[in-house]
N, C-alpha and C. Protein backbone atom coordinates (compact mmCIF):
# COMPACT_ATOMS: atom_id res chain seq x y z
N UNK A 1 196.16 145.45 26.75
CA UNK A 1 196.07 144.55 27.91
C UNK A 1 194.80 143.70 27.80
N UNK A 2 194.84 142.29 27.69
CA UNK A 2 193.52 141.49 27.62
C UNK A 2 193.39 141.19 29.12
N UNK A 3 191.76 141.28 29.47
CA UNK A 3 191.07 140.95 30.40
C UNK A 3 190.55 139.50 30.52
N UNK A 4 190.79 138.92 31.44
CA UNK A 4 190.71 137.36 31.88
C UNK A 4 189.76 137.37 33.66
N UNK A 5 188.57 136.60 33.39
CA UNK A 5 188.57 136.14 34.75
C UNK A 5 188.89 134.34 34.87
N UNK A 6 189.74 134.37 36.17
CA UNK A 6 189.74 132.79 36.58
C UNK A 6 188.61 132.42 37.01
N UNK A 7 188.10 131.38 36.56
CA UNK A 7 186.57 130.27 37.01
C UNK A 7 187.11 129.24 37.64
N UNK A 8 186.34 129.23 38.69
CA UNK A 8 187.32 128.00 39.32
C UNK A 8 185.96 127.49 39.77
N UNK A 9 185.03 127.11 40.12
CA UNK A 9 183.79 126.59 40.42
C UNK A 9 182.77 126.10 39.48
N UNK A 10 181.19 126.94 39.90
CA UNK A 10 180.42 126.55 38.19
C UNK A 10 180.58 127.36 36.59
N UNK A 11 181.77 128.43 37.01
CA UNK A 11 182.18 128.88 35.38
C UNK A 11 182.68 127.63 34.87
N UNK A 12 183.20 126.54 35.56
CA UNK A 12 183.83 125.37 34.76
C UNK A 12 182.98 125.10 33.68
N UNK A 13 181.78 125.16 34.01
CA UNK A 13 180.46 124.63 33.17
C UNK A 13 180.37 125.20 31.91
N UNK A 14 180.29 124.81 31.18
CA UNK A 14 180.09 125.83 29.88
C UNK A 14 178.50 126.00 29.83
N UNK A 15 177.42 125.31 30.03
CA UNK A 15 176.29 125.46 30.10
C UNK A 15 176.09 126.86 30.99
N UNK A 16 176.51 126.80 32.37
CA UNK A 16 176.51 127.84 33.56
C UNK A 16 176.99 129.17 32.78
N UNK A 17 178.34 128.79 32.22
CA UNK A 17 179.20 130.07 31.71
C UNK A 17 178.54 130.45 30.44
N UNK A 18 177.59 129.73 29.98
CA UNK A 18 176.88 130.33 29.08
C UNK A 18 175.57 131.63 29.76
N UNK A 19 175.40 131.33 30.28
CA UNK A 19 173.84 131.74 30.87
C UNK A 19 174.32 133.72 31.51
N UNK A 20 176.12 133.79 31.81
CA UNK A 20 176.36 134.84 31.76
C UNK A 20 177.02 135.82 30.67
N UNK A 21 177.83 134.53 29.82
CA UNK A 21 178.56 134.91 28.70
C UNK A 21 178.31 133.88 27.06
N UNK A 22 176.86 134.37 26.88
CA UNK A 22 176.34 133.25 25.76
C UNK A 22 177.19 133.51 24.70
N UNK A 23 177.79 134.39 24.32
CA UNK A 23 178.61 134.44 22.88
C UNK A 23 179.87 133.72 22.61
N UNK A 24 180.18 133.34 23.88
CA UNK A 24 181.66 132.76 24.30
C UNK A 24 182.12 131.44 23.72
N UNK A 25 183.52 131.29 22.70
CA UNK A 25 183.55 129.92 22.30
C UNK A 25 184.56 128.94 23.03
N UNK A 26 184.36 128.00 23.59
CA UNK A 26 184.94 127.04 24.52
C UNK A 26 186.04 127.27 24.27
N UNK A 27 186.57 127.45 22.68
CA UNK A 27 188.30 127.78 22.71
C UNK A 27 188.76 128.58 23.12
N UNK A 28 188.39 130.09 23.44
CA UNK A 28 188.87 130.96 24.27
C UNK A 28 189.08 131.04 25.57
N UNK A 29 188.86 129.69 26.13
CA UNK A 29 189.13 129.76 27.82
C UNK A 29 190.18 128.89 27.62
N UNK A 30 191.46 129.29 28.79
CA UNK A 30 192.52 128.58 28.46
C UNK A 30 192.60 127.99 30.15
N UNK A 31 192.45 126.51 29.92
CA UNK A 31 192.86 126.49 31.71
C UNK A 31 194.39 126.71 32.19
N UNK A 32 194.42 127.26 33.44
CA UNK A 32 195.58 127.14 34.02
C UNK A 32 195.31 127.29 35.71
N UNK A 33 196.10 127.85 36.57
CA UNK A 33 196.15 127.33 37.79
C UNK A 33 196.93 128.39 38.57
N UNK A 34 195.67 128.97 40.01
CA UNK A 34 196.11 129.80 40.73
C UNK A 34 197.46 129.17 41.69
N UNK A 35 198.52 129.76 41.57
CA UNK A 35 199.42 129.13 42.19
C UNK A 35 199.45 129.77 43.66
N UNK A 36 199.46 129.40 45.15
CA UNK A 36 199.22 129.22 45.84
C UNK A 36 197.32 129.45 46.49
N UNK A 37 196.98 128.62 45.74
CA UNK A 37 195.96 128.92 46.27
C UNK A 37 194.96 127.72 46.31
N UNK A 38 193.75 127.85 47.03
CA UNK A 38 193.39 126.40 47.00
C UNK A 38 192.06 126.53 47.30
N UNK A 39 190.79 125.83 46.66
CA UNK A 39 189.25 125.40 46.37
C UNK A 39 188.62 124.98 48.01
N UNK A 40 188.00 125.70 48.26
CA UNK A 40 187.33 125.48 49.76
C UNK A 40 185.89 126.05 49.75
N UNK A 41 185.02 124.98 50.34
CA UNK A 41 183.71 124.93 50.38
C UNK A 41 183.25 125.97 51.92
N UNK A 42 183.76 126.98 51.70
CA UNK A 42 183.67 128.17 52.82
C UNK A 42 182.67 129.28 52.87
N UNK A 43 182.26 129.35 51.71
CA UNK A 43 181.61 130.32 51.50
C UNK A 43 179.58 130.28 52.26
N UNK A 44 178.84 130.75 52.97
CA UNK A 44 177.40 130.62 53.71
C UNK A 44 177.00 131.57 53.74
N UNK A 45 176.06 130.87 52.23
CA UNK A 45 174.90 131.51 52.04
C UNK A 45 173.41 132.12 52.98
N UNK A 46 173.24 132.75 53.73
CA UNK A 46 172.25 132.92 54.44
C UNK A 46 170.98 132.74 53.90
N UNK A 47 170.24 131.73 54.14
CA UNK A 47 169.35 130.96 53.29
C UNK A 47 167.47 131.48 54.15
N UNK A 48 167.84 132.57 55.28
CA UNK A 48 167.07 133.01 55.83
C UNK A 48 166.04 134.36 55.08
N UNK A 49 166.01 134.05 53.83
CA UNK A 49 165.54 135.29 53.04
C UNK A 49 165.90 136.59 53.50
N UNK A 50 166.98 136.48 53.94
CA UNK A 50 167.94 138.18 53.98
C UNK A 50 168.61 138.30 52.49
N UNK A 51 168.32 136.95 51.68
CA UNK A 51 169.48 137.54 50.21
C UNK A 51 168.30 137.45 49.25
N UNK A 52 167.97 139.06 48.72
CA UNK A 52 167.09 139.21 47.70
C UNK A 52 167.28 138.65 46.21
N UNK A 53 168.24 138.24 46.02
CA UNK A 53 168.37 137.34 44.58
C UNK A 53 167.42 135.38 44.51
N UNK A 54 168.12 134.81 45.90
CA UNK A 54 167.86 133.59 45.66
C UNK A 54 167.23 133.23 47.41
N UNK A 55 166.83 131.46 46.77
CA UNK A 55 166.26 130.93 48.26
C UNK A 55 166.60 129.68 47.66
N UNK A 56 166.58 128.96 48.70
CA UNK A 56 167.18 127.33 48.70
C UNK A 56 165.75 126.27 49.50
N UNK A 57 165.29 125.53 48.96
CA UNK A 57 164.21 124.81 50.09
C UNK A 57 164.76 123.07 49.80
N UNK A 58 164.42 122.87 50.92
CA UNK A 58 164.23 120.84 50.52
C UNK A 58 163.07 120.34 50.46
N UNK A 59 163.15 119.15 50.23
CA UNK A 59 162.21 118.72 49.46
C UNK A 59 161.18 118.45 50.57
N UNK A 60 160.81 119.03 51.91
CA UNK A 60 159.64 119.09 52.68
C UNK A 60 159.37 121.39 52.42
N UNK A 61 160.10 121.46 52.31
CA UNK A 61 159.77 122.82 51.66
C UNK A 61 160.25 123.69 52.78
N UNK A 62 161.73 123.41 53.49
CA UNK A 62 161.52 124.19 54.56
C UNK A 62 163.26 124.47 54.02
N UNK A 63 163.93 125.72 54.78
CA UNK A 63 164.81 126.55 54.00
C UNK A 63 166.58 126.07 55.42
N UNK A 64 167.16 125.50 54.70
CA UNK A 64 168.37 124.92 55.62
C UNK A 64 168.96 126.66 55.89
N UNK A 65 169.68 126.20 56.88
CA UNK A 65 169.74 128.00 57.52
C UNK A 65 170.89 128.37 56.49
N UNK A 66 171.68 127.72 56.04
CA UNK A 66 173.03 127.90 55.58
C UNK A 66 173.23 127.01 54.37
N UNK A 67 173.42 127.60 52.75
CA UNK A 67 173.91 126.79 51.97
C UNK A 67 175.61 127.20 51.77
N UNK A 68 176.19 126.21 51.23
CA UNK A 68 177.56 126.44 50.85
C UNK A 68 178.07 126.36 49.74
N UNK A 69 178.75 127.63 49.53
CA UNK A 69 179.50 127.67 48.31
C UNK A 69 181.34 127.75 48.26
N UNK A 70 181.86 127.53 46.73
CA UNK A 70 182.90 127.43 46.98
C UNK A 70 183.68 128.99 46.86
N UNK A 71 184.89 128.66 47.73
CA UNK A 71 185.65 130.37 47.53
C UNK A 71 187.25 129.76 47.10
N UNK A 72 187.71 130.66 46.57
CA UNK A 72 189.11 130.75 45.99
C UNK A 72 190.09 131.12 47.39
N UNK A 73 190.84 130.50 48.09
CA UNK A 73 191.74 131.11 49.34
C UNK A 73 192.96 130.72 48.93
N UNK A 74 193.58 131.43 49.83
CA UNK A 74 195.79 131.17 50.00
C UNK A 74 196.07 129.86 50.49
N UNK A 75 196.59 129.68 50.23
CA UNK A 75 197.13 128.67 50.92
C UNK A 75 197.84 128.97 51.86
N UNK A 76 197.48 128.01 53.32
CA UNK A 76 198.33 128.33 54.17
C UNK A 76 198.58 126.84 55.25
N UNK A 77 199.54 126.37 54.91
CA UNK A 77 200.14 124.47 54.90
C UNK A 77 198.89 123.73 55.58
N UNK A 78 198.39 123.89 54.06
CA UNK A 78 197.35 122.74 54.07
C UNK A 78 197.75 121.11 54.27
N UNK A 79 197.11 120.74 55.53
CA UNK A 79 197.33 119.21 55.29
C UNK A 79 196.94 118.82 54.29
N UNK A 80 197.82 117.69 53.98
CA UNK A 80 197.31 116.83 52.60
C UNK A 80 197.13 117.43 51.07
N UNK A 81 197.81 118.65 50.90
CA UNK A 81 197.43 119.51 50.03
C UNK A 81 199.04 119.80 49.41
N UNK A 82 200.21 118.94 49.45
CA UNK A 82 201.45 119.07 49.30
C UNK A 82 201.53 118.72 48.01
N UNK A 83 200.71 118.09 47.42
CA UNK A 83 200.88 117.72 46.17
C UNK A 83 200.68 118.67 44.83
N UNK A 84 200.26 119.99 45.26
CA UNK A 84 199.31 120.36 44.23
C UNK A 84 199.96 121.94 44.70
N UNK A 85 199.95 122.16 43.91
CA UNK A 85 200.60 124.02 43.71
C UNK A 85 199.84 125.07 43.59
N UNK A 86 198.48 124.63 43.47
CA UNK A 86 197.91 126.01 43.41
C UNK A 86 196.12 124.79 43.09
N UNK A 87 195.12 125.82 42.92
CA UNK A 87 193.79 125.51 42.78
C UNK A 87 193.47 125.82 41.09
N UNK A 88 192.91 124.68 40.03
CA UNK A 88 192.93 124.80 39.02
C UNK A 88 191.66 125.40 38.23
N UNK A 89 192.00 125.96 37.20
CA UNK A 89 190.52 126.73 36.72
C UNK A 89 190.52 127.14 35.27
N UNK A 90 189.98 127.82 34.56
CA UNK A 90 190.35 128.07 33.43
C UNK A 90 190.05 130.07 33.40
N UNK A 91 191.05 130.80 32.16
CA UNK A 91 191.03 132.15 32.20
C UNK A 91 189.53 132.32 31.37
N UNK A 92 189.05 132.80 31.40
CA UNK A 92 187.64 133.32 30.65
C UNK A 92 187.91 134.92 30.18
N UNK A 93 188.38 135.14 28.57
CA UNK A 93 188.68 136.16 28.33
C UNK A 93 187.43 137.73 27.99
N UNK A 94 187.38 138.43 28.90
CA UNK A 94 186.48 139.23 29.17
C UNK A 94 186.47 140.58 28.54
N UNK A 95 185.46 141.27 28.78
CA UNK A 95 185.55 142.87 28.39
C UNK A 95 184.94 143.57 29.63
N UNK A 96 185.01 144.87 29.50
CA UNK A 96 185.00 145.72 30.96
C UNK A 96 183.47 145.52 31.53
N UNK A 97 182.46 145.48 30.47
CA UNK A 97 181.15 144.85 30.80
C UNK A 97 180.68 143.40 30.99
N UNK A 98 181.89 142.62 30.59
CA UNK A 98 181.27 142.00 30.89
C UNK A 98 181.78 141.16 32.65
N UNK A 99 182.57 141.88 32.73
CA UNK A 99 183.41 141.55 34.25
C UNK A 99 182.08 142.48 35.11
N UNK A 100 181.30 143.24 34.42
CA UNK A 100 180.71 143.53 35.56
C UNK A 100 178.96 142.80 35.82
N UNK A 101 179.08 142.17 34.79
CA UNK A 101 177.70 140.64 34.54
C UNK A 101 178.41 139.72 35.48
N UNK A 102 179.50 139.49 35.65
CA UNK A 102 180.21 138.52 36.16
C UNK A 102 180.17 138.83 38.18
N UNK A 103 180.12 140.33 38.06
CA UNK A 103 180.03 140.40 39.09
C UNK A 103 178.75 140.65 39.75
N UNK A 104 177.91 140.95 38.74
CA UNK A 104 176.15 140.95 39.53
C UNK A 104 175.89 139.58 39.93
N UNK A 105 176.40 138.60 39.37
CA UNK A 105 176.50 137.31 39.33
C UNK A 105 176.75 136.37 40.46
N UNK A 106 177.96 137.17 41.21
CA UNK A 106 178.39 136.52 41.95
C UNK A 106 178.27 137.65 43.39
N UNK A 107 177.03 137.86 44.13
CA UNK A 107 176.83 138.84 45.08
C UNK A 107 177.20 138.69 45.77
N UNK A 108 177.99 137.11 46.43
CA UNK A 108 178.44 137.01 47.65
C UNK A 108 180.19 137.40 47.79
N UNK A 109 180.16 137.73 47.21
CA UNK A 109 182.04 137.87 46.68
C UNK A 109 182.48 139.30 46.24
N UNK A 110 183.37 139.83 46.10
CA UNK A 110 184.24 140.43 45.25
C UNK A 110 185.46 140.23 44.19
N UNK A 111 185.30 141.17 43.32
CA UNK A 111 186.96 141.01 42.34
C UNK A 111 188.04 141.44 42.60
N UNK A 112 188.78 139.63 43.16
CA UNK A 112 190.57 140.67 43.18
C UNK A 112 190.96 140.20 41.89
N UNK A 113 192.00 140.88 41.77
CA UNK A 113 193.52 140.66 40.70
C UNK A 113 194.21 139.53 41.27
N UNK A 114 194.47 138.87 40.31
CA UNK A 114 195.21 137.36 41.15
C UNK A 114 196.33 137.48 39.77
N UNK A 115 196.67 138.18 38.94
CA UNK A 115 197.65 138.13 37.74
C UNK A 115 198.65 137.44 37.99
N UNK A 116 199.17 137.97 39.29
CA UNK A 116 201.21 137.67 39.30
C UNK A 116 200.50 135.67 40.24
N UNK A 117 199.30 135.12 40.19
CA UNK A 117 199.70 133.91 40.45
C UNK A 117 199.25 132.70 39.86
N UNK A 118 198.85 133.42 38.51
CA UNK A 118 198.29 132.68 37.48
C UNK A 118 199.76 131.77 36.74
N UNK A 119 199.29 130.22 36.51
CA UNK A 119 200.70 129.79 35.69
C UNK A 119 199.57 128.68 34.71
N UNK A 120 200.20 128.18 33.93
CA UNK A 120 199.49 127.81 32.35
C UNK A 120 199.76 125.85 32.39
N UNK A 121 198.76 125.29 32.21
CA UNK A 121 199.30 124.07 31.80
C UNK A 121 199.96 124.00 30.05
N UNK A 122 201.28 123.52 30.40
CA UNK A 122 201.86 123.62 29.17
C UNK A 122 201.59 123.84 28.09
N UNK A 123 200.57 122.91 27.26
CA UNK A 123 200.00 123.20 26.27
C UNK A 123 199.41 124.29 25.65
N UNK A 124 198.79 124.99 27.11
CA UNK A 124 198.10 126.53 26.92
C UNK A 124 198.69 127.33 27.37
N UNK A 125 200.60 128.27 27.26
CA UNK A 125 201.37 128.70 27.95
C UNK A 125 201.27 129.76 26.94
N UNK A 126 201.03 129.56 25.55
CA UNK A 126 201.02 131.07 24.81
C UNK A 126 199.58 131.34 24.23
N UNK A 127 198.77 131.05 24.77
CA UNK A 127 197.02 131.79 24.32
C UNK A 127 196.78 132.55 24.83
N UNK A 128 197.18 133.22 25.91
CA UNK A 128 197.01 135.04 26.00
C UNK A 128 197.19 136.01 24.72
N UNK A 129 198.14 135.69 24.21
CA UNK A 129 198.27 136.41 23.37
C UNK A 129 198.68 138.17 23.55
N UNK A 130 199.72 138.07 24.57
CA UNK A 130 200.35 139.37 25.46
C UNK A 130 200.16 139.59 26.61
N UNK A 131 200.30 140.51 27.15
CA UNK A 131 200.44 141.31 27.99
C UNK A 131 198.75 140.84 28.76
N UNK A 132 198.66 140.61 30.14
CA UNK A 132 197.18 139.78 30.42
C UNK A 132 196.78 140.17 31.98
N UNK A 133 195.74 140.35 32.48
CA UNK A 133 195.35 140.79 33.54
C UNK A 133 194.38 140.28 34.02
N UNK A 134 194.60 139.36 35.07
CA UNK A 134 193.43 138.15 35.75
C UNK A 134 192.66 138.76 36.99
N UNK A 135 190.97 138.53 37.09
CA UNK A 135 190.42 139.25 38.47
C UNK A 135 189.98 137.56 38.69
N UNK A 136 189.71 137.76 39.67
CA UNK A 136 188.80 136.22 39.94
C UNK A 136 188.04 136.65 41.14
N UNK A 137 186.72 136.06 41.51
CA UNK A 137 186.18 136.55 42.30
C UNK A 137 186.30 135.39 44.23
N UNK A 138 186.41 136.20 44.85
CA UNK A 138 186.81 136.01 46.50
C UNK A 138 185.61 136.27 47.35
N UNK A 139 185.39 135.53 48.11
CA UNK A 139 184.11 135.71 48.99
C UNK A 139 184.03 136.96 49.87
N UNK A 140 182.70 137.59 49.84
CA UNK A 140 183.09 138.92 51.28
C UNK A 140 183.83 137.88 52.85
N UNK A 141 184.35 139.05 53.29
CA UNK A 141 184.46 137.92 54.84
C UNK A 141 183.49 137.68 55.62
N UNK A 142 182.11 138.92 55.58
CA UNK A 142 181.02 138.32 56.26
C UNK A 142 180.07 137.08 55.85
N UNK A 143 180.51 136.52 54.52
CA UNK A 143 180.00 135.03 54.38
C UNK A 143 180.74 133.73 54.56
N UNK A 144 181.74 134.39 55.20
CA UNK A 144 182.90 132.79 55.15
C UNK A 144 182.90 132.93 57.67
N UNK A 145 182.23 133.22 57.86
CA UNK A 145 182.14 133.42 59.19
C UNK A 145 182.14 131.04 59.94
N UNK A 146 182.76 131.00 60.52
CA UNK A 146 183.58 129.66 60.66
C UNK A 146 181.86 129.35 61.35
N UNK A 147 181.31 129.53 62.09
CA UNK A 147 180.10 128.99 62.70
C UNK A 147 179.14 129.03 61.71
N UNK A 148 178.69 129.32 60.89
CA UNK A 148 177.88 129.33 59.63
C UNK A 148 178.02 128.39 59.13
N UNK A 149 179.28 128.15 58.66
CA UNK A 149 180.10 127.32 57.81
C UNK A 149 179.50 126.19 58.23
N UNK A 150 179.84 125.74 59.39
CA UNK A 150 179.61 124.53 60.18
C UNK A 150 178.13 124.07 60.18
N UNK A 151 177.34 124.92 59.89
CA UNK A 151 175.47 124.91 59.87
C UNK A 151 175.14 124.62 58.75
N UNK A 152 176.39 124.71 57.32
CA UNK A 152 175.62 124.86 56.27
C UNK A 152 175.82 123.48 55.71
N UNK A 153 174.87 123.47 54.47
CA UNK A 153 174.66 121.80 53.29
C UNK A 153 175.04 122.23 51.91
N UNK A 154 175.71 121.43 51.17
CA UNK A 154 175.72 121.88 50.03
C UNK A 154 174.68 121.64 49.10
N UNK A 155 174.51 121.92 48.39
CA UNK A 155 173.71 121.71 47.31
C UNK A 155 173.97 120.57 46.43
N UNK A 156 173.41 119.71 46.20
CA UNK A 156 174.01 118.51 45.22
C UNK A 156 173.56 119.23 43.36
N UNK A 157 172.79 120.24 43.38
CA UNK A 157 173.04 120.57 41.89
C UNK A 157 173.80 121.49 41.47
N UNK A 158 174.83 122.17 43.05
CA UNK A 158 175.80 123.02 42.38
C UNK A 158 177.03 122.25 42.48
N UNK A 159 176.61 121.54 43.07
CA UNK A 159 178.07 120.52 43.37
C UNK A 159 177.95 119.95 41.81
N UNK A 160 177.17 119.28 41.38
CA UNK A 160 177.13 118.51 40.11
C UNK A 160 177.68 119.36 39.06
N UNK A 161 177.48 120.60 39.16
CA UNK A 161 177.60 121.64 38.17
C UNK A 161 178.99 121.60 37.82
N UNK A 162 179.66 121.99 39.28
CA UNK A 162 181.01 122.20 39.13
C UNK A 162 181.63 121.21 38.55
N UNK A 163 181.52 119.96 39.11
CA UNK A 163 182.03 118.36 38.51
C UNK A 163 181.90 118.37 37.23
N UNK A 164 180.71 118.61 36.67
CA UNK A 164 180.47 118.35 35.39
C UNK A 164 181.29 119.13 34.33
N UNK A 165 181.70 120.77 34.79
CA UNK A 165 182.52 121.02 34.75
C UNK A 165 184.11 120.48 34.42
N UNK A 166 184.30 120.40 35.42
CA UNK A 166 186.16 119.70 36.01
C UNK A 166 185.88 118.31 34.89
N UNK A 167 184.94 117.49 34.87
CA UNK A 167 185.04 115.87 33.54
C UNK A 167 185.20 116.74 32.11
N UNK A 168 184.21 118.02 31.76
CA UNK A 168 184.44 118.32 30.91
C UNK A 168 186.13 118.80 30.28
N UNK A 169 186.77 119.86 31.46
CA UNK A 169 188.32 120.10 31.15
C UNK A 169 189.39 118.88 31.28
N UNK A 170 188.48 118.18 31.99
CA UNK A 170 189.33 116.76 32.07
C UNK A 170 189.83 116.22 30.45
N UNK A 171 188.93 116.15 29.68
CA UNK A 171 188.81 115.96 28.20
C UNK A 171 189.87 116.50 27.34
N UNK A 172 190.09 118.07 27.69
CA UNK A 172 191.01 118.81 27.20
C UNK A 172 192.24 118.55 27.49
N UNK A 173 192.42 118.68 28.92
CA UNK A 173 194.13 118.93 29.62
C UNK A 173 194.00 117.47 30.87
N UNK A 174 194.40 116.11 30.39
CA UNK A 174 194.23 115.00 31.19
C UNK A 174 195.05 115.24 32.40
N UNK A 175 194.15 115.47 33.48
CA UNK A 175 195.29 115.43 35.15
C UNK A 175 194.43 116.70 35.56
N UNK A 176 193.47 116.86 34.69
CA UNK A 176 192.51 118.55 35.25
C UNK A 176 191.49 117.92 36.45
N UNK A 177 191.35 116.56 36.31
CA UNK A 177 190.87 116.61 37.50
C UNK A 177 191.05 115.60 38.24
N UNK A 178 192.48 115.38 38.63
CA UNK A 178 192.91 115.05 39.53
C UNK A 178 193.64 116.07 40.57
N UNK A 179 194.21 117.16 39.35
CA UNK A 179 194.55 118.64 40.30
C UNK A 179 193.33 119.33 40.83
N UNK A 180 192.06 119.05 40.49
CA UNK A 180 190.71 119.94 41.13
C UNK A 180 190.88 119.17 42.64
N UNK A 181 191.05 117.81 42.83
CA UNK A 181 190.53 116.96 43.67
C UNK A 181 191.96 117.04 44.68
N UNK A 182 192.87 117.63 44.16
CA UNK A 182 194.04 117.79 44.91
C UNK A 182 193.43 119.21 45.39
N UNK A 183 193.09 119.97 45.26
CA UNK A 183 193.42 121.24 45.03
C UNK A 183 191.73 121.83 45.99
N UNK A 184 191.28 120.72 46.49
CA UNK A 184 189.82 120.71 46.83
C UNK A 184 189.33 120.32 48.28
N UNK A 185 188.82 121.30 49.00
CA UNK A 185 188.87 121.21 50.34
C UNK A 185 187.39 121.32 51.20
N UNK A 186 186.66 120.27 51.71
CA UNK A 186 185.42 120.01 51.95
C UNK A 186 185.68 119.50 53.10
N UNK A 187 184.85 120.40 54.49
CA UNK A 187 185.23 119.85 55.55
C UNK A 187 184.40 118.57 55.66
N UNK A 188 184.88 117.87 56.92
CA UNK A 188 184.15 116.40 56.90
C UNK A 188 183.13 117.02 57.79
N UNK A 189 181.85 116.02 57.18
CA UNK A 189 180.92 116.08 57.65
C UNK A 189 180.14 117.47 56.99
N UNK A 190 179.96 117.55 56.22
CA UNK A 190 179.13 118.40 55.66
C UNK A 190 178.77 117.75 54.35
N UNK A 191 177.41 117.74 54.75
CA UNK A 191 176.12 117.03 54.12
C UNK A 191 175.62 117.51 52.72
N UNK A 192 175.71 117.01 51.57
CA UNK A 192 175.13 117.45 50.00
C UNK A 192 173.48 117.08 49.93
N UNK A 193 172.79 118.07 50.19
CA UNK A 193 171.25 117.75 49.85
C UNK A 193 170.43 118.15 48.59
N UNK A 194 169.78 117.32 48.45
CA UNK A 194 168.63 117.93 47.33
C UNK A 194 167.97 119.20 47.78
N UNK A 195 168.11 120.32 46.93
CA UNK A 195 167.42 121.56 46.94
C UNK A 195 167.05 121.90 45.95
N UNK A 196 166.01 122.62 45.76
CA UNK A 196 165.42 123.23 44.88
C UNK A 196 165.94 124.95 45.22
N UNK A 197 166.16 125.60 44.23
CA UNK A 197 166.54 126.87 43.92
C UNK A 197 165.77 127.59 43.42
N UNK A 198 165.06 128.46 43.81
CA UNK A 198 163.92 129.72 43.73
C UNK A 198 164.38 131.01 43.97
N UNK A 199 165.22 131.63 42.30
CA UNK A 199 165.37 132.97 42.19
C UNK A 199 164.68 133.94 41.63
N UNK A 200 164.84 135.34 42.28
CA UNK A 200 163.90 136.47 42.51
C UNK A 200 164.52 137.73 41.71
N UNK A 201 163.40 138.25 41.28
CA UNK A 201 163.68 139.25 39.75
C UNK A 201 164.39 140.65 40.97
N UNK A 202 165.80 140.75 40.31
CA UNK A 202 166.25 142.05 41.18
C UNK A 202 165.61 143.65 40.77
């Protein structure tokens, strides 16, 4: 059974996805696409130094109460979201250690199994290479709390990250990011600021 996590955010990055999985060669990630599911900027960060890994400041040096990140969700009849079948990403083929780098990684979340809703853009329909088992990581519910949400800013260098990302698979599989941008859900009115990022030795 090969181990796969879906990246659907800054794993897009190969720079990012290096920094957890440096040995990794770009050809082994195969994109494809969670089918019902869809990219939402839900996830609030509590930026009040309650999270011992990281801190967020702007550029007067003072700490926005709430940053935002993205989470993997269901779909459930999304307006404007009829076009697009699922939220797109690529498989990142893993080992039992290293799904668990993946998960020190990502503290605000947990790993589900998303297997039975994984489907392949054509081209990449036989690079598993058998029998295959997908986790992808899902936000806790105490960081996706709807009044948070509403308080928080994104970051314009994780936002860039991800993008830079999605142009890069764009290259590979043409329509990769027009399905991100289908598949991509940012409430209105929530503000992308310059932050600086100041992380702390665990």
């Amino acid at each position: 059974m090969r181990l796969f996590v879906f990246g659907y955010a800054s794993l897009l990055d190969l720079t990012s996805l290096a920094r957890t999985i440096p040995d990794l060669s770009e050809g082994a990630c195969i994109p494809s696409v969670a089918k019902g599911h869809l990219r939402r900027w839900s996830v609030a960060f509590p930026n009040n130094g309650s999270q011992a890994d990281k801190s967020y400041f702007d550029k007067d040096g003072e700490r926005p109460s709430f940053v935002l990140f993205v989470n993997l969700e269901r779909r459930q009849g999304e307006v404007g979201m009829k076009e697009c079948v699922g939220a797109n990403g690529i498989l990142i083929p893993v080992a039992e250690d290293t799904i668990q780098r993946i998960a020190g990684r990502e503290l605000r979340y947990r790993l589900v199994d998303i297997t039975s809703s994984i489907a392949f853009y054509p081209e990449f329909v036989d690079r598993t290479g058998g029998p295959f088992q997908v986790f992808t990581s899902a936000a806790l519910p105490k960081f996706t709390r709807a009044q948070d949400i509403k308080r928080g800013v994104i970051s314009r260098e994780y936002k860039d990250t991800i993008e830079a990302g999605v142009r890069h698979w764009e290259q590979r599989v043409p329509g990769f990011l027009r399905d991100y941008q289908r598949s991509t859900v940012q409430d209105p009115g929530v503000e992308v600021h310059d932050l600086t990022r100041v992380d702390y030795l665990l």
